[in-house]
C-alpha atoms as a PDB file:
ATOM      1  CA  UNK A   1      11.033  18.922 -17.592  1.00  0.00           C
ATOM      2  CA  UNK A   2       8.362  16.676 -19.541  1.00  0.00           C
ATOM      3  CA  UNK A   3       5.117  16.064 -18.265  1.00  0.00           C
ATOM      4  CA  UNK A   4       6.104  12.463 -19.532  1.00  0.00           C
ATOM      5  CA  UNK A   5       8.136  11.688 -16.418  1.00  0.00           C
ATOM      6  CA  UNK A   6       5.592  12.054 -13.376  1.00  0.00           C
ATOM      7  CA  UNK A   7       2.954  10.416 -15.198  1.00  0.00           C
ATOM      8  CA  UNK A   8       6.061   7.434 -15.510  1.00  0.00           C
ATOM      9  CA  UNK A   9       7.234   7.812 -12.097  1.00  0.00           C
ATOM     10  CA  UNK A  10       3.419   7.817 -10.865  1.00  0.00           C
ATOM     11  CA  UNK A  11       2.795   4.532 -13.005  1.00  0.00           C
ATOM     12  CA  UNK A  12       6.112   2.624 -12.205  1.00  0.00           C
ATOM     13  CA  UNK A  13       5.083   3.075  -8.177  1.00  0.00           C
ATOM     14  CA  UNK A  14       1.704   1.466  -8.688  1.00  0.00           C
ATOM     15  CA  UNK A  15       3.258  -1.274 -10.976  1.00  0.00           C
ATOM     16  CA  UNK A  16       5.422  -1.702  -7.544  1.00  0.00           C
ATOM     17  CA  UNK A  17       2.765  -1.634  -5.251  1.00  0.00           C
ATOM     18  CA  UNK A  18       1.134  -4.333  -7.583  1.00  0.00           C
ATOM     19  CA  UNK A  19       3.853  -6.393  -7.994  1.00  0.00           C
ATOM     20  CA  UNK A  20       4.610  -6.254  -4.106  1.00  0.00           C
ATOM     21  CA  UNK A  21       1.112  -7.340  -3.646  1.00  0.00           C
ATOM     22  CA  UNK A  22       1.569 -10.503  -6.324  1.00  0.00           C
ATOM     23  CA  UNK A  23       4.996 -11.335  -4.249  1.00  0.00           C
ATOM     24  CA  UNK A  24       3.379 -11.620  -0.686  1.00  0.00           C
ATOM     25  CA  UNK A  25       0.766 -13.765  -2.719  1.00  0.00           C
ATOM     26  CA  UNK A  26       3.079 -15.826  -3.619  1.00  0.00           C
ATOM     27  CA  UNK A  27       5.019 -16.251  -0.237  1.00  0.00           C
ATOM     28  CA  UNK A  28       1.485 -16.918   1.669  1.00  0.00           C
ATOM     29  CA  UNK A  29      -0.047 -19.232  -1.179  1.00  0.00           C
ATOM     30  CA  UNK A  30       3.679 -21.057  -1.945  1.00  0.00           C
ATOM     31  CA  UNK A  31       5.035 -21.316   1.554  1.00  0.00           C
ATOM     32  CA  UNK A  32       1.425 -21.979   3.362  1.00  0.00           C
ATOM     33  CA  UNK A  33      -0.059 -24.271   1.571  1.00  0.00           C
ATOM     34  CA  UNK A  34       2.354 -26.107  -0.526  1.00  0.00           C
ATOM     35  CA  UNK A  35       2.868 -30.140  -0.368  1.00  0.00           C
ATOM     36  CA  UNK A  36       6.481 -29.789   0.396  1.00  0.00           C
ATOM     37  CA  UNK A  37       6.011 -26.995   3.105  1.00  0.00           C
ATOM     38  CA  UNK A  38       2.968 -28.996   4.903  1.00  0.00           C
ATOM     39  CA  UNK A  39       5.109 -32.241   5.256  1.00  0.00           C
ATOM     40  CA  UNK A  40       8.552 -30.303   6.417  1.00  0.00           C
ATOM     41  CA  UNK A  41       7.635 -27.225   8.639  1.00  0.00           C
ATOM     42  CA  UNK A  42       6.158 -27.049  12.087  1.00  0.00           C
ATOM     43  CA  UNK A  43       2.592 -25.444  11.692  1.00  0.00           C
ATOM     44  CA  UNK A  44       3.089 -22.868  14.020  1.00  0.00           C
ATOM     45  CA  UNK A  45       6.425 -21.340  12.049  1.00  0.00           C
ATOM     46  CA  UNK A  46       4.132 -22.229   9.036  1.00  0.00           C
ATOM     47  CA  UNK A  47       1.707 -19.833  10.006  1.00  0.00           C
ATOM     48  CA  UNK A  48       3.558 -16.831  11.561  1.00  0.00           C
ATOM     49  CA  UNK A  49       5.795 -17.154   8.753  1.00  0.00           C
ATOM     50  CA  UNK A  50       3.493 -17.427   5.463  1.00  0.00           C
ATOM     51  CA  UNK A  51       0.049 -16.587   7.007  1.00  0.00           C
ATOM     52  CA  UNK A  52       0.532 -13.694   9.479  1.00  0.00           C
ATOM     53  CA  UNK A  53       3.882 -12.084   7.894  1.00  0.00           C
ATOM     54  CA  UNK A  54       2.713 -10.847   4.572  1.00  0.00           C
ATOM     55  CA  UNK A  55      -0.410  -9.933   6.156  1.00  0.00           C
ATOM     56  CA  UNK A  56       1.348  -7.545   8.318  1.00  0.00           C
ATOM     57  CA  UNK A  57       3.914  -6.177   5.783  1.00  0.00           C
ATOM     58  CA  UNK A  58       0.699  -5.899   2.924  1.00  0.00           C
ATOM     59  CA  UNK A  59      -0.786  -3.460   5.516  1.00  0.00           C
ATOM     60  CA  UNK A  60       2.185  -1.694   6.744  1.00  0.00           C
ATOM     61  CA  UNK A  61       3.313  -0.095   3.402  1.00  0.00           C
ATOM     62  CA  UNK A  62      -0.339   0.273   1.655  1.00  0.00           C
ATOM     63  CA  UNK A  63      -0.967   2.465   5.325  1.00  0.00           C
ATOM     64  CA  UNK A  64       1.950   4.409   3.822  1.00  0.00           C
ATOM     65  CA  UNK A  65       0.251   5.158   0.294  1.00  0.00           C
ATOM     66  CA  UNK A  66      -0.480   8.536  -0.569  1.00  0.00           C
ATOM     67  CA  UNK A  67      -3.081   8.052  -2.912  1.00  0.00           C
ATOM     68  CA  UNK A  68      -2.952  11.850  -3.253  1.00  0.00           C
ATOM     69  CA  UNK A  69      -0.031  11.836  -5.960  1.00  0.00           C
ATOM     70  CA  UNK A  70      -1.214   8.436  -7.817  1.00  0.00           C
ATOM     71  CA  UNK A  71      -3.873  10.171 -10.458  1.00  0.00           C
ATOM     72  CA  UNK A  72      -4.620   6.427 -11.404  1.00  0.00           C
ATOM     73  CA  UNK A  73      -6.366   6.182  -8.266  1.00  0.00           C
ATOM     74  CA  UNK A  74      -8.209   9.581  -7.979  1.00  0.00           C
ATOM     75  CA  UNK A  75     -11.687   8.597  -8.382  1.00  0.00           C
ATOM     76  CA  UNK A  76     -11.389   6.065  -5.451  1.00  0.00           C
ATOM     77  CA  UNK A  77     -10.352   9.129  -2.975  1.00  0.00           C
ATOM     78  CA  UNK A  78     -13.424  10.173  -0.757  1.00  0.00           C
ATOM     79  CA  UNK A  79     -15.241  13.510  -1.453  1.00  0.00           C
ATOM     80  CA  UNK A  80     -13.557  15.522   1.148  1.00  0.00           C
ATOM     81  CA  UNK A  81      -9.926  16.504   0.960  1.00  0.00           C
ATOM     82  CA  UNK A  82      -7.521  16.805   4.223  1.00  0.00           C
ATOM     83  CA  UNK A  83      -5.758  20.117   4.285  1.00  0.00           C
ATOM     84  CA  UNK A  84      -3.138  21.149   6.118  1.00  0.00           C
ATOM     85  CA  UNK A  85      -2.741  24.749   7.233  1.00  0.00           C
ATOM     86  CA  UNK A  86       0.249  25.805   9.564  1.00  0.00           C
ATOM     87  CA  UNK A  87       0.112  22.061  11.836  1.00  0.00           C
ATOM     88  CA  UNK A  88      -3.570  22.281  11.588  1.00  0.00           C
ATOM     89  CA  UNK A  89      -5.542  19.070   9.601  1.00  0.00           C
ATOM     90  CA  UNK A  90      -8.391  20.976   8.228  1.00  0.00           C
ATOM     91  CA  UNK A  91     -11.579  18.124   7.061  1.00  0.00           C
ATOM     92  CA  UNK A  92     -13.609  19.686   4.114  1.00  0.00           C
ATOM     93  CA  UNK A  93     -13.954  23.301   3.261  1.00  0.00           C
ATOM     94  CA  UNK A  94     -10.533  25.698   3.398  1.00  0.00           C
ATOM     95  CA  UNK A  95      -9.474  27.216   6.455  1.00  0.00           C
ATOM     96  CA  UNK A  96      -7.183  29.709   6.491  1.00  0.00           C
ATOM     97  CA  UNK A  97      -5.120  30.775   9.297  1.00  0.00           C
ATOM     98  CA  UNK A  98      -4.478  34.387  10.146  1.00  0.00           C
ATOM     99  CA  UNK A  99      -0.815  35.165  11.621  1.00  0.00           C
END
């Protein structure tokens, strides 16, 4: 296999995440605030609808991003690196279990 391809697949899922991003934009900034949507919805559908509902879906999928396999993003990651050793989450240095 090419190294070409993850570096596309890694690059197409951030161009998702980005244009995801743009598309809730859209919904809060074209369905909350327009003329047309002020004059002929009810404020409160108004606001769960293009205020709170992108809101929630904008957090529920970047709380799924593993920023682990996007090298774009590496130098954002914190110091430390979580570790996982047989069901243990290790924090910092290596741990290794014995059997």
């Amino acid at each position: 296999m090419s190294p070409y391809w993850p570096n596309l697949y890694h690059f197409s899922r951030l161009s998702g995440y980005t244009l995801f991003t743009i598309l809730l934009l859209t919904i809060h900034l074209g369905g909350g605030w327009s003329s047309w949507s002020l004059s002929n919805s009810n404020p409160f559908v108004r606001l769960i609808a293009y205020n709170i509902a992108p809101a929630v879906l904008l957090g529920s999928v970047f709380s799924r991003i593993r920023l682990v396999i996007l090298p774009v993003l590496q130098g954002y990651l914190p110091d430390h690196r979580v570790q996982i050793v047989q069901n243990e989450v290790i924090l910092g240095r290596s741990r290794h279990v014995q059997m």
